[in-house]
C-alpha atoms as a PDB file:
ATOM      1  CA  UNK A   1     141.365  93.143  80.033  1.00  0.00           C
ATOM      2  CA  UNK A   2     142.390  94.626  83.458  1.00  0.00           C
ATOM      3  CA  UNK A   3     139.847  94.077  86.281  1.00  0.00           C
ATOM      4  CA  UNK A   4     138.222  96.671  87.637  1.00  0.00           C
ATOM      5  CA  UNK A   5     139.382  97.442  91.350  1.00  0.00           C
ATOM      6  CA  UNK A   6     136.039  96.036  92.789  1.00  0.00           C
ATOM      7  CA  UNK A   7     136.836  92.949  90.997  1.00  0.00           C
ATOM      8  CA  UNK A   8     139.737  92.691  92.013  1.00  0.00           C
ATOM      9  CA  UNK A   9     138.928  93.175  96.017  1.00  0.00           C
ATOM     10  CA  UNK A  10     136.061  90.534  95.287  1.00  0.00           C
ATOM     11  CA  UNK A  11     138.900  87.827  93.713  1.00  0.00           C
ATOM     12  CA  UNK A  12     141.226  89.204  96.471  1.00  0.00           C
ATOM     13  CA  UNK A  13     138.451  88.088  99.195  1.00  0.00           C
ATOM     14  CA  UNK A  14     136.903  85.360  97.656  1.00  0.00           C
ATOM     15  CA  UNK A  15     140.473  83.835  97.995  1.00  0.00           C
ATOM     16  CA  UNK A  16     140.919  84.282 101.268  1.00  0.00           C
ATOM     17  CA  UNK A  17     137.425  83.057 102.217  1.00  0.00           C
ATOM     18  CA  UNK A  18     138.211  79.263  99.970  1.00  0.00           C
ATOM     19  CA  UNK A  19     136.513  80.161  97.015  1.00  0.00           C
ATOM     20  CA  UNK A  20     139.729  81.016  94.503  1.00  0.00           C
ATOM     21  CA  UNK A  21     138.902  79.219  91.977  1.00  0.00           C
ATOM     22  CA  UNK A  22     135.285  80.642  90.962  1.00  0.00           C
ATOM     23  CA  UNK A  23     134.555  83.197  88.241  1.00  0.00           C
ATOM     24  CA  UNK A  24     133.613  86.736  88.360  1.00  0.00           C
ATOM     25  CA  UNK A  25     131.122  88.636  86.716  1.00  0.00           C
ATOM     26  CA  UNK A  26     130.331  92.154  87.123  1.00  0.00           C
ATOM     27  CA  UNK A  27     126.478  92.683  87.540  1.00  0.00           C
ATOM     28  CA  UNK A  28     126.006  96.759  88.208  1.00  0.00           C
ATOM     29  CA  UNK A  29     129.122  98.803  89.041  1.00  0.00           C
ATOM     30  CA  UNK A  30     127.705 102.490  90.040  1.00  0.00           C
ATOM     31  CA  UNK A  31     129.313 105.218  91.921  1.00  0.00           C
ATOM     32  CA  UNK A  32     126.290 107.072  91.723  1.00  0.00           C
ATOM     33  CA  UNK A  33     123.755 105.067  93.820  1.00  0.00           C
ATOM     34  CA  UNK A  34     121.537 106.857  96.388  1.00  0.00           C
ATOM     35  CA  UNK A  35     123.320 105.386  98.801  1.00  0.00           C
ATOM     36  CA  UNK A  36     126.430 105.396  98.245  1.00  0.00           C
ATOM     37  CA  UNK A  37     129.391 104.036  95.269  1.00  0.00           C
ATOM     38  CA  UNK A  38     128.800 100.122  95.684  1.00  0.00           C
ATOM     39  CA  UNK A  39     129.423  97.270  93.076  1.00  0.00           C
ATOM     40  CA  UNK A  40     127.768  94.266  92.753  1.00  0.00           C
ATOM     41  CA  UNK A  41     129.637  91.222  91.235  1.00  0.00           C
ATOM     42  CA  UNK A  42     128.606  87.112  90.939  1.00  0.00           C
ATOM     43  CA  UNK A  43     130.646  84.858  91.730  1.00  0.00           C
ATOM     44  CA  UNK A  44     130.278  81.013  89.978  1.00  0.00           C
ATOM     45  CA  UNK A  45     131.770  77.680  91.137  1.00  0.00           C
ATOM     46  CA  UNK A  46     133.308  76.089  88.446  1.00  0.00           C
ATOM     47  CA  UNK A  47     131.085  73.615  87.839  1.00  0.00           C
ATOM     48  CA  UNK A  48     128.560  76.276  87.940  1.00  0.00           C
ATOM     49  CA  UNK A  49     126.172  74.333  90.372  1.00  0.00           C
ATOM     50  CA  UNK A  50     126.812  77.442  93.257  1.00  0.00           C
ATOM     51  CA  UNK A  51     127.116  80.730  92.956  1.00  0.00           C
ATOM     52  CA  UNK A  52     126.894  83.875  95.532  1.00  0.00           C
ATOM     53  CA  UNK A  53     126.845  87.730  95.192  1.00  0.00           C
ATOM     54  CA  UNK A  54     129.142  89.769  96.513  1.00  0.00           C
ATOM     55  CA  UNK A  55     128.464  93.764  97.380  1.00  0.00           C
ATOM     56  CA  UNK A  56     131.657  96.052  97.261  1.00  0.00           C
ATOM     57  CA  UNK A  57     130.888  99.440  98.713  1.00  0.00           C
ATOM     58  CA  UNK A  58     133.054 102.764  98.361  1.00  0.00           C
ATOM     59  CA  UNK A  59     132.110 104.120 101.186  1.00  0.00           C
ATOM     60  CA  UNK A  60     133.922 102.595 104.420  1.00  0.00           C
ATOM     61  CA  UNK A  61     132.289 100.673 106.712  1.00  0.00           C
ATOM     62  CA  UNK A  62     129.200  99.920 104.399  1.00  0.00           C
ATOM     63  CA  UNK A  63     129.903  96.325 104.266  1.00  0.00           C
ATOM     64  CA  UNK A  64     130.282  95.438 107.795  1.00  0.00           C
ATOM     65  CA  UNK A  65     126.652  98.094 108.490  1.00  0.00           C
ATOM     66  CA  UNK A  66     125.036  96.215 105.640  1.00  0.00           C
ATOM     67  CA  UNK A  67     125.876  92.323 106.731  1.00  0.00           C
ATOM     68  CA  UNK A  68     125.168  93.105 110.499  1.00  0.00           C
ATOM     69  CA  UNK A  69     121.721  94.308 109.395  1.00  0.00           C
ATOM     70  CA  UNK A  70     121.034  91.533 107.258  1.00  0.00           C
ATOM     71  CA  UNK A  71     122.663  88.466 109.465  1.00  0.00           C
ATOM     72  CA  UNK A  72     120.221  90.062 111.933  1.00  0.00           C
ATOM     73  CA  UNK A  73     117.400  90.247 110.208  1.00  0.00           C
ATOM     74  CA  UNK A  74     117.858  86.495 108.435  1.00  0.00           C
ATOM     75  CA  UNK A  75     117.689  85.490 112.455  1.00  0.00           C
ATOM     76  CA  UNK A  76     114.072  85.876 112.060  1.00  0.00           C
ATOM     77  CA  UNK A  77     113.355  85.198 108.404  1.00  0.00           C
ATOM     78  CA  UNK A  78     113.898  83.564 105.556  1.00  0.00           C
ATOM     79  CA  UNK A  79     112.158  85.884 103.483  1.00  0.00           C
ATOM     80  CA  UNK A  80     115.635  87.327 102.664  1.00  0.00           C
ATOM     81  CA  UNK A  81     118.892  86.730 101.513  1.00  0.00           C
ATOM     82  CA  UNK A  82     121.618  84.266 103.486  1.00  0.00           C
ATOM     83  CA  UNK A  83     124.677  86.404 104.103  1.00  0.00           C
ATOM     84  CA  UNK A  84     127.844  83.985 103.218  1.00  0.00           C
ATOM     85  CA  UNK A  85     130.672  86.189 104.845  1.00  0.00           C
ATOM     86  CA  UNK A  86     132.008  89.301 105.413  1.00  0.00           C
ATOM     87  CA  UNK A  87     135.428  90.835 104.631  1.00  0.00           C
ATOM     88  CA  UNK A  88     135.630  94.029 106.181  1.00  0.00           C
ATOM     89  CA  UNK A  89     139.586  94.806 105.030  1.00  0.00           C
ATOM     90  CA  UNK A  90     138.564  94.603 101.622  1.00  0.00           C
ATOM     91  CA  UNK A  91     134.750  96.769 102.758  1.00  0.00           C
ATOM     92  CA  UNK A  92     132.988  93.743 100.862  1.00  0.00           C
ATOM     93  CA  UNK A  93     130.010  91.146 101.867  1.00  0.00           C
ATOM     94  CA  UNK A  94     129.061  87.977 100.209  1.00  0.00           C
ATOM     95  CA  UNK A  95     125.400  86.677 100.022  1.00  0.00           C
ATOM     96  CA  UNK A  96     123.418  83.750  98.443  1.00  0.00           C
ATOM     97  CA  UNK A  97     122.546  84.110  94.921  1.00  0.00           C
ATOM     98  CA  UNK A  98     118.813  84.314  94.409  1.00  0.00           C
ATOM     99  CA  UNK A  99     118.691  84.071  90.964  1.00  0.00           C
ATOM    100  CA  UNK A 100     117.982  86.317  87.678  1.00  0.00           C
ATOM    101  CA  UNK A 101     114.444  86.199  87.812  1.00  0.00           C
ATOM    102  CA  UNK A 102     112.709  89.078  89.881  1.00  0.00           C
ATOM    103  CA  UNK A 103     109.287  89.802  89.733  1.00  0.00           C
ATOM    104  CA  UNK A 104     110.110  92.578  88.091  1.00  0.00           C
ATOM    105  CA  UNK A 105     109.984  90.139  85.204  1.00  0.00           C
ATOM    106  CA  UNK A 106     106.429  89.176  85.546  1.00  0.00           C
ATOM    107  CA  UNK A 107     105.120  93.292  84.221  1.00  0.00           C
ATOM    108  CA  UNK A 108     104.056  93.250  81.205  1.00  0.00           C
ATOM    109  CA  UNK A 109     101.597  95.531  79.264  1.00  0.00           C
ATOM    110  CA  UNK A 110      98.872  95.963  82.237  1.00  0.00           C
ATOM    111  CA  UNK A 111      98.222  97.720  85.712  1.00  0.00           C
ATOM    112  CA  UNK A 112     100.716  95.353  87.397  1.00  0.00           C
ATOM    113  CA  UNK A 113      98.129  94.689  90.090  1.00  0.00           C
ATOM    114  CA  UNK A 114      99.036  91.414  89.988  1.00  0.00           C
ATOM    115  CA  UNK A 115     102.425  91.843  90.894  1.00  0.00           C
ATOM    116  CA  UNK A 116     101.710  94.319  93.310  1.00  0.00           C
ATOM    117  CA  UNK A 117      99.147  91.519  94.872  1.00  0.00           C
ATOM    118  CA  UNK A 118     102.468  89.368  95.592  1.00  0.00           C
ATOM    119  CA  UNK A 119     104.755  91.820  96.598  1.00  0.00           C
ATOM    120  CA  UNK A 120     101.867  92.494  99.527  1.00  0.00           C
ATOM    121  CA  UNK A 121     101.728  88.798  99.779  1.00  0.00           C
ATOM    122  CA  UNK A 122     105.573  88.420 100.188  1.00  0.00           C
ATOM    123  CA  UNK A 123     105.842  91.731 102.600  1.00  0.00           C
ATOM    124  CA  UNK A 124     102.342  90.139 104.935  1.00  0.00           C
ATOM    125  CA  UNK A 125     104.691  87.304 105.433  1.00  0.00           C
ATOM    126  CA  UNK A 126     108.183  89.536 105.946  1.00  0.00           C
ATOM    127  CA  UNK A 127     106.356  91.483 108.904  1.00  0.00           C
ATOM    128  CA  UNK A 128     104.648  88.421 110.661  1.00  0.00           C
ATOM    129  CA  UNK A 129     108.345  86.666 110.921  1.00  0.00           C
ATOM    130  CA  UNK A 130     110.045  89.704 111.723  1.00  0.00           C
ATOM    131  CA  UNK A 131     110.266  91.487 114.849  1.00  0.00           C
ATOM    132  CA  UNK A 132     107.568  94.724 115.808  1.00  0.00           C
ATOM    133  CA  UNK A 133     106.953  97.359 119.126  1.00  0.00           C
ATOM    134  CA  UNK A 134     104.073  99.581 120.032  1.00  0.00           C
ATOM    135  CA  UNK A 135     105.278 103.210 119.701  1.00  0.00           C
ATOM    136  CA  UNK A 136     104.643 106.798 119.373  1.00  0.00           C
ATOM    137  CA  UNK A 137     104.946 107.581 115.851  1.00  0.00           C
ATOM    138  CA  UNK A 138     107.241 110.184 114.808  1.00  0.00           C
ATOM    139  CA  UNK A 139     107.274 111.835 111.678  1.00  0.00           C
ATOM    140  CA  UNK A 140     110.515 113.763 111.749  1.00  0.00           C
ATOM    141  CA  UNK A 141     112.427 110.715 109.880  1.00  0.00           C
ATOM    142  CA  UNK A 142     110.394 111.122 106.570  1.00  0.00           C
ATOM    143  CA  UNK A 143     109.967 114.710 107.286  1.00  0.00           C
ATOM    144  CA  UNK A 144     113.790 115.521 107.244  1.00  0.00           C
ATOM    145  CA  UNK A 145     114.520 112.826 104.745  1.00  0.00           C
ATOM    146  CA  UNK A 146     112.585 115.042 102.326  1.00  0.00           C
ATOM    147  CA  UNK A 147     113.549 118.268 103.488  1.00  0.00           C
ATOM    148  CA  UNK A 148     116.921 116.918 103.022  1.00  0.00           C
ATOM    149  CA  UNK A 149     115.874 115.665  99.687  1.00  0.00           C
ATOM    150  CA  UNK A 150     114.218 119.349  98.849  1.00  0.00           C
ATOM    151  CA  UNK A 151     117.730 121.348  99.874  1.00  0.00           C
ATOM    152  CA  UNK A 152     119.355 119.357  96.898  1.00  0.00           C
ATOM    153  CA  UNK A 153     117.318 121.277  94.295  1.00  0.00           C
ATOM    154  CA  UNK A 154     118.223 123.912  92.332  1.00  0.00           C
ATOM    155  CA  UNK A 155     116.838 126.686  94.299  1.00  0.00           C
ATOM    156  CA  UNK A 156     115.108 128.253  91.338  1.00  0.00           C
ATOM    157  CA  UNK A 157     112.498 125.079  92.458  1.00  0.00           C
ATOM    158  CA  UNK A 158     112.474 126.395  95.973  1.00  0.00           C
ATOM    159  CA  UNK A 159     109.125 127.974  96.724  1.00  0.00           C
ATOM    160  CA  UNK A 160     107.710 124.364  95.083  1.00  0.00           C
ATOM    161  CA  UNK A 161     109.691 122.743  97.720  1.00  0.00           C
ATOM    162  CA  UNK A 162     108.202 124.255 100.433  1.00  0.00           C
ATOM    163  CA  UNK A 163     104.662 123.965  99.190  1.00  0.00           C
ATOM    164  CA  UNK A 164     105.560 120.495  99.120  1.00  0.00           C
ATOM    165  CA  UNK A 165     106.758 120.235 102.666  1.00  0.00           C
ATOM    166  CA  UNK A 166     104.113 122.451 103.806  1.00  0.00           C
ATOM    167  CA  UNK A 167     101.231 119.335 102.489  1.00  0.00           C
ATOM    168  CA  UNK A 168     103.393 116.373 103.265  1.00  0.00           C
ATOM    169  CA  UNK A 169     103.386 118.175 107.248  1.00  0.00           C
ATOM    170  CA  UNK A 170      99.823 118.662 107.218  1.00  0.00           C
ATOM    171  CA  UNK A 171      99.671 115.082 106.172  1.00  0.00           C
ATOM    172  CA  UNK A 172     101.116 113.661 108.735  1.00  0.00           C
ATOM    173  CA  UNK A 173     100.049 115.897 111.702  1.00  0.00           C
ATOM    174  CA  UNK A 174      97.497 113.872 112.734  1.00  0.00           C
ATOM    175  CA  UNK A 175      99.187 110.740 113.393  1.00  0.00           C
ATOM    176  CA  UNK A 176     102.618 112.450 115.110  1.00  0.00           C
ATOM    177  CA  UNK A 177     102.542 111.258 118.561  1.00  0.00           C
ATOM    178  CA  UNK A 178      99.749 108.481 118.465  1.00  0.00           C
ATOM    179  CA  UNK A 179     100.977 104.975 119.559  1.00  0.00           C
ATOM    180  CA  UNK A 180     100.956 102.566 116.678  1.00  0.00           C
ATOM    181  CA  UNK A 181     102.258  99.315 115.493  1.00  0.00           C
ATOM    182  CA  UNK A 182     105.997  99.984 114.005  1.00  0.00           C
ATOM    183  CA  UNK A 183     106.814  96.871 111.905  1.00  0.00           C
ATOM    184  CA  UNK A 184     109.947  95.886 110.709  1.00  0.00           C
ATOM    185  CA  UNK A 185     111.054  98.216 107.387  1.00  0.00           C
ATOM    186  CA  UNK A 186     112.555  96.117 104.218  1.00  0.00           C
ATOM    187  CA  UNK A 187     113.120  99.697 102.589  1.00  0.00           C
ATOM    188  CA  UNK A 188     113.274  99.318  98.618  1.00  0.00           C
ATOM    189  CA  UNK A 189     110.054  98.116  98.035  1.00  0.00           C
ATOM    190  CA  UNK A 190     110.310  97.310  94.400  1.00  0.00           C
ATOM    191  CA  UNK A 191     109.846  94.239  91.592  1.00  0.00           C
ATOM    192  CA  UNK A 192     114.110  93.816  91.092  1.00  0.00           C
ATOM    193  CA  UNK A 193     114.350  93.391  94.418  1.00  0.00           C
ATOM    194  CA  UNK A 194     111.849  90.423  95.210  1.00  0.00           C
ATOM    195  CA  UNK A 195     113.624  87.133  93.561  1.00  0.00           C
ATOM    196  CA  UNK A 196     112.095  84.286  92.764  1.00  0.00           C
ATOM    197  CA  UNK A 197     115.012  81.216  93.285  1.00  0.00           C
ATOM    198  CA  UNK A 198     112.894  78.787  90.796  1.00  0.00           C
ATOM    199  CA  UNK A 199     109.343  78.659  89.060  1.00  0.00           C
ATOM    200  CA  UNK A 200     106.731  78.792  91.784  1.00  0.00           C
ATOM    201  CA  UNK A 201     109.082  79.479  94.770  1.00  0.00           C
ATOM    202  CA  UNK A 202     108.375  81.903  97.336  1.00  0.00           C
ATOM    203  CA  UNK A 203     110.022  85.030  96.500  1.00  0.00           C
ATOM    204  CA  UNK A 204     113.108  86.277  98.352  1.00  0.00           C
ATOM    205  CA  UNK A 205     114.257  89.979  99.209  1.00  0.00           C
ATOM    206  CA  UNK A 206     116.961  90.574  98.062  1.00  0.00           C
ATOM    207  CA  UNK A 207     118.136  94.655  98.770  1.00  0.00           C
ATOM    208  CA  UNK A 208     117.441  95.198 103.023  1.00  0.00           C
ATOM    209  CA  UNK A 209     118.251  98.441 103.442  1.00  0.00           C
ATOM    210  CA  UNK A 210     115.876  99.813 105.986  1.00  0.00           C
ATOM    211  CA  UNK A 211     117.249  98.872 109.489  1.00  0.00           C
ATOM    212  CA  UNK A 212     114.237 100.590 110.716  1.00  0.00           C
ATOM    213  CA  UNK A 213     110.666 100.694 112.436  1.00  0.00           C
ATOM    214  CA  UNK A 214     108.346 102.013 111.105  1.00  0.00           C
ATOM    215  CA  UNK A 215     104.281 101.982 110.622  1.00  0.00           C
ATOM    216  CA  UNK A 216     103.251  99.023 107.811  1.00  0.00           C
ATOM    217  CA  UNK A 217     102.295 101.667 105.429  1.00  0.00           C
ATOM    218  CA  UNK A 218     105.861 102.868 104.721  1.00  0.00           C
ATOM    219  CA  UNK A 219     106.714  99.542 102.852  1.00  0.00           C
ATOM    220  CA  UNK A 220     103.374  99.544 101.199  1.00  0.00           C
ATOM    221  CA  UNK A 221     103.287 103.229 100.078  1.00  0.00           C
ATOM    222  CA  UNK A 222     106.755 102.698  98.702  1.00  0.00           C
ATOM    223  CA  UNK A 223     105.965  99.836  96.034  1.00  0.00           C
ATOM    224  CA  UNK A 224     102.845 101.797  95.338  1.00  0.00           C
ATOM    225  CA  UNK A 225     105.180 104.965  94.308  1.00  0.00           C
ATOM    226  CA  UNK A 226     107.225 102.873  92.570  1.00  0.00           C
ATOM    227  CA  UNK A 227     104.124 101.002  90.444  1.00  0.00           C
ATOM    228  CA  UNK A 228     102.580 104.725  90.019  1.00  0.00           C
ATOM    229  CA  UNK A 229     106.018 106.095  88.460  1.00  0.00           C
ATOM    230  CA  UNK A 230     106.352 102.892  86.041  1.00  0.00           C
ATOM    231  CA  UNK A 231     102.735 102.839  84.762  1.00  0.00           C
ATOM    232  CA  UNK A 232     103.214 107.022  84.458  1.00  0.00           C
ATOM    233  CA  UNK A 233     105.922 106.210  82.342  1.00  0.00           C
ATOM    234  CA  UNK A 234     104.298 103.717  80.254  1.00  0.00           C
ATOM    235  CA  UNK A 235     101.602 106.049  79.303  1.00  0.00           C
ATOM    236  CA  UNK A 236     103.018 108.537  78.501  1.00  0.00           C
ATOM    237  CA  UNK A 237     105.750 106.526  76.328  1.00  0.00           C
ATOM    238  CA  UNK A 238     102.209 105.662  74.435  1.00  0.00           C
ATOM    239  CA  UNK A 239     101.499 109.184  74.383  1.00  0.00           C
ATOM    240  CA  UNK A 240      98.572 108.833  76.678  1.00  0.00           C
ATOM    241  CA  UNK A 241      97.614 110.960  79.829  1.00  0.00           C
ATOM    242  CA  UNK A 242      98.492 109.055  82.882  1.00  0.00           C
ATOM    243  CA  UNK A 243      95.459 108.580  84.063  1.00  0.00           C
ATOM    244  CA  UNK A 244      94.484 107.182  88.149  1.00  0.00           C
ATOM    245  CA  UNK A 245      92.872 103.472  86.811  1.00  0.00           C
ATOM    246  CA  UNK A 246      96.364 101.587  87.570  1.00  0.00           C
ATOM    247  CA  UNK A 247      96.893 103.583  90.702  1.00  0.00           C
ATOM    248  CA  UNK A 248      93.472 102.634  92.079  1.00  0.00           C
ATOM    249  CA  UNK A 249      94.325  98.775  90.733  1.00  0.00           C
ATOM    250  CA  UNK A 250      97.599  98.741  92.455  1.00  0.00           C
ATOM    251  CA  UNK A 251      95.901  99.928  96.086  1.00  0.00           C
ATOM    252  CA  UNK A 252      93.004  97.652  95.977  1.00  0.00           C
ATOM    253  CA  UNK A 253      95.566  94.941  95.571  1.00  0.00           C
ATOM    254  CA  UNK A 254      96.902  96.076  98.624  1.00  0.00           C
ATOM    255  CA  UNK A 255      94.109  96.932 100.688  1.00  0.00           C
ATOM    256  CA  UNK A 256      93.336  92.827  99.763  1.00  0.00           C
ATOM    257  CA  UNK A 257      96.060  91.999 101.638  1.00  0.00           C
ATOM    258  CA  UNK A 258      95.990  93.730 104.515  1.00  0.00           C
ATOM    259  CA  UNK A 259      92.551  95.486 104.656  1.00  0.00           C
ATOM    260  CA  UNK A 260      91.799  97.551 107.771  1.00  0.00           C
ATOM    261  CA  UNK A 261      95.392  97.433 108.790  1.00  0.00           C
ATOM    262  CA  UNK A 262      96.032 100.026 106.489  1.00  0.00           C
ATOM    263  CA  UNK A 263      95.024 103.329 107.380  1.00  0.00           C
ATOM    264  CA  UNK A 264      94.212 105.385 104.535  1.00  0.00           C
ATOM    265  CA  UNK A 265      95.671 108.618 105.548  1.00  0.00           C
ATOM    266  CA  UNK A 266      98.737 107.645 106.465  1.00  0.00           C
ATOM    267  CA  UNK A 267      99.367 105.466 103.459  1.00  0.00           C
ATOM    268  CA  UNK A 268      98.739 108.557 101.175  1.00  0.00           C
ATOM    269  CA  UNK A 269     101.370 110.843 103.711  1.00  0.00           C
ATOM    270  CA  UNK A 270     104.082 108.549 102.980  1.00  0.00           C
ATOM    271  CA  UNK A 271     103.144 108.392  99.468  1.00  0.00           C
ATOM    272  CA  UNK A 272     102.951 111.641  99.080  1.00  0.00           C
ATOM    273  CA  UNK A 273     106.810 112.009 101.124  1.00  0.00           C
ATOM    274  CA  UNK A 274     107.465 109.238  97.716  1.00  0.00           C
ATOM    275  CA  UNK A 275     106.845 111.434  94.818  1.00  0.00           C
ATOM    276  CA  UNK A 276     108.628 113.729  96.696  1.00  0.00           C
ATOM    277  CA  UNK A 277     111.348 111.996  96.518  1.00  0.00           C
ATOM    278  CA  UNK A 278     110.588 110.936  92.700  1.00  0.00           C
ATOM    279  CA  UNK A 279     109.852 114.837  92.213  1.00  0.00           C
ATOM    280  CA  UNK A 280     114.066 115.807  93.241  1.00  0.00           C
ATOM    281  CA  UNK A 281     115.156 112.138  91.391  1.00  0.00           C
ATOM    282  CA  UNK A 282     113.828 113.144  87.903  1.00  0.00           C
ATOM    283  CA  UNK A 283     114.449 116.740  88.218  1.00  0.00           C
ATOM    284  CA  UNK A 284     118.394 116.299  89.106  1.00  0.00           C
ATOM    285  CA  UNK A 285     118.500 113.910  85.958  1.00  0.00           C
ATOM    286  CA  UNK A 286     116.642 116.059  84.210  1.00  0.00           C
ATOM    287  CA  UNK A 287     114.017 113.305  83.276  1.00  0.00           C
ATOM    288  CA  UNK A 288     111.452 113.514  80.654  1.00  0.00           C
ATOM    289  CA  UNK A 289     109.703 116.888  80.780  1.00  0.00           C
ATOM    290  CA  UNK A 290     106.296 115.300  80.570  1.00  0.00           C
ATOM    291  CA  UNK A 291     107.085 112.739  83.652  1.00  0.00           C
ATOM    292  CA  UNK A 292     108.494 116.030  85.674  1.00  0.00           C
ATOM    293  CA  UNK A 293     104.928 117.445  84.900  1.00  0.00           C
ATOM    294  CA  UNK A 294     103.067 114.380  85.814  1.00  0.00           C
ATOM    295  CA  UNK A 295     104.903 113.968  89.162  1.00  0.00           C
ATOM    296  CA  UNK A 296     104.155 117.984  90.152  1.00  0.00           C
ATOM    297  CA  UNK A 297     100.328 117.732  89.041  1.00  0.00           C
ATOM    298  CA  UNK A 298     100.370 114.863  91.464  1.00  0.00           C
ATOM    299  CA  UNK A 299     102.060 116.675  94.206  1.00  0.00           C
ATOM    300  CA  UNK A 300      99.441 119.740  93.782  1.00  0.00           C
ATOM    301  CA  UNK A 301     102.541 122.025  92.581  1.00  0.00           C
ATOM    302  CA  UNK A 302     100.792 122.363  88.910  1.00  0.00           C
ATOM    303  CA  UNK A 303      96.886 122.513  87.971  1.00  0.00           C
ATOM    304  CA  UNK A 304      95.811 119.492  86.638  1.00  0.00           C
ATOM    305  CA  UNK A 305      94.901 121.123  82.968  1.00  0.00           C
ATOM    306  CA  UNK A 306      98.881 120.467  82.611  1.00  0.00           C
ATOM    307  CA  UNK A 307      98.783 117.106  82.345  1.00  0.00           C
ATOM    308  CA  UNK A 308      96.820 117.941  79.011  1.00  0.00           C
ATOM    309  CA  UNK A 309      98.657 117.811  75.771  1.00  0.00           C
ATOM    310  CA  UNK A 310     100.829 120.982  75.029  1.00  0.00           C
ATOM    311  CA  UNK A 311      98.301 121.526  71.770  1.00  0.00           C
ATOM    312  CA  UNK A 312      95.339 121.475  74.178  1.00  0.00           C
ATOM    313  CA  UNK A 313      97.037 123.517  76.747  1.00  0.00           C
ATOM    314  CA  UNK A 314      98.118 126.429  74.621  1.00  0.00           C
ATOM    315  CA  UNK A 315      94.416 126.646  73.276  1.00  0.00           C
ATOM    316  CA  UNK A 316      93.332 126.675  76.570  1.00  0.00           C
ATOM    317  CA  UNK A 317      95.966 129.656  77.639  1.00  0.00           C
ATOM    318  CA  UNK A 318      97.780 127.348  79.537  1.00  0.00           C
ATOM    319  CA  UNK A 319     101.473 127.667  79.392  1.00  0.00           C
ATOM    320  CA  UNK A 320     104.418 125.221  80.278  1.00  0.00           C
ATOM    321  CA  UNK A 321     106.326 126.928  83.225  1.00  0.00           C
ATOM    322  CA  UNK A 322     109.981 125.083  83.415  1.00  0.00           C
END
């Protein structure tokens, strides 16, 4: 079979960099990503003792963008990735393998809390090792990140949009302006992208995308939108309402982590400026109608008597709007 033209930019480099003789294995090859066409392949030795990832991006420049921020950021932590080199002809990076296993693999059929209770662990230690400044907070960032998110709608979703924006500005309002500690961002906060290298080992991040500042309680609120959207799902795959027990579960395990330092208001603005940004994901791929329903209850752009069943609602007079 032909290689794909990733793969072959990834043989093309790993020869020049010493490594022709290793294997290639395509792990996730999507044009489609949020941030841009990229492709990730592993590479093996033969012996298969060593083996590395390699990222090839479609959009130029990527690579080099991507390995500065991480060669940088490994300069203060271990907590993440090695890079291994860069090949910016061929708009590629290599970095150490960390393994299959992810915490991801450690859900199974409850809250998750526990995860969630090492992913705060594993971010507590990211932030101490990595650098921070005092500064005026700004929420323009996450504001026009979701405004920019919101344009990308079909307009016929519009006026929810706004209503959205309207709440996520009133949200954060009180903090614009106010000096506070801006940590170091990781960015996607989520179980595939915390590796664990062996049983027991620290875990390892292994996606740095941020290249940012930002107040703690971006990092935090993001795994928590990402632990609200999975345990969503899982209910309602049981056909069960999706109720706030794991929600509460997955904060507390957070809040016993880093207790006072997280200040409550703020952690629910940039969750809320989340499931925004789950609210335009599942409606451009046209998700399951029950999760888009879920998500807009939760935003305050439905009444919560919709996240009844569609028997109860219709004897209650309540009608599915699209």
């Amino acid at each position: 079979m032909k290689p794909s033209p990733e793969s072959a930019r990834a043989a093309a480099a790993l020869a020049d960099a010493g490594f022709d003789d290793w294997t290639l294995a395509v792990m996730e090859n999507r044009a489609d990503h949020i941030r841009g066409g990229r492709c990730l392949i592993r590479a093996a030795a033969p012996d298969g003792a060593q083996s590395m990832v390699l990222k090839v991006y479609a959009e130029p420049g990527q690579a080099q963008l991507r390995f500065d921020q991480l060669t940088e950021l490994r300069r203060h932590t271990e907590r993440v990735v090695a890079p291994v080199f860069l090949d910016t002809a061929r708009n590629l990076y290599a970095m150490q393998d960390a393994g299959r296993t992810t915490l991801a693999d450690d859900l199974g059929d409850d809250d998750g809390s526990d995860c969630t209770l090492e992913a705060m662990r594993w971010l507590q230690s990211f932030v101490a090792q990595t650098p921070t400044i005092n500064s005026r907070f700004d929420p323009e960032p996450t504001m026009g990140h979701a405004r920019q998110l919101c344009d990308s709608l079909d307009p016929r979703y519009a006026p929810r949009a706004r209503r959205a924006l309207r709440s996520l500005t009133r949200m954060m309002a009180p903090y614009a302006g106010h000096e506070r500690v801006h940590h170091t961002v990781f960015g996607d906060m989520k179980p595939e992208n915390l590796c664990r290298t062996a049983p027991g080992a620290p875990l390892i991040g292994i996606d740095y995308v941020a290249a940012a500042k930002l107040p703690l309680e971006r990092d935090v609120a993001h795994w928590l939108a990402w632990m609200q959207q999975r345990n969503w799902r899982r209910a309602l795959s049981n056909r069960r309402l999706p109720g706030a027990g794991a929600d509460r579960a997955n904060l507390a395990a957070a809040r016993q982590v880093f207790g006072p330092a997280l200040d409550p208001g703020l952690l629910r603005a940039f969750l809320y400026a989340g499931m925004i940004e789950k609210w335009v994901r599942v409606r451009q791929f046209q998700r399951s109608p029950d999760l888009v329903r879920t998500v807009e209850v939760r935003l305050g752009l439905r009444p919560r008597v919709e996240l009844l069943r569609p028997s109860l609602r219709r004897l209650m007079g309540v009608f599915r709007q699209p």
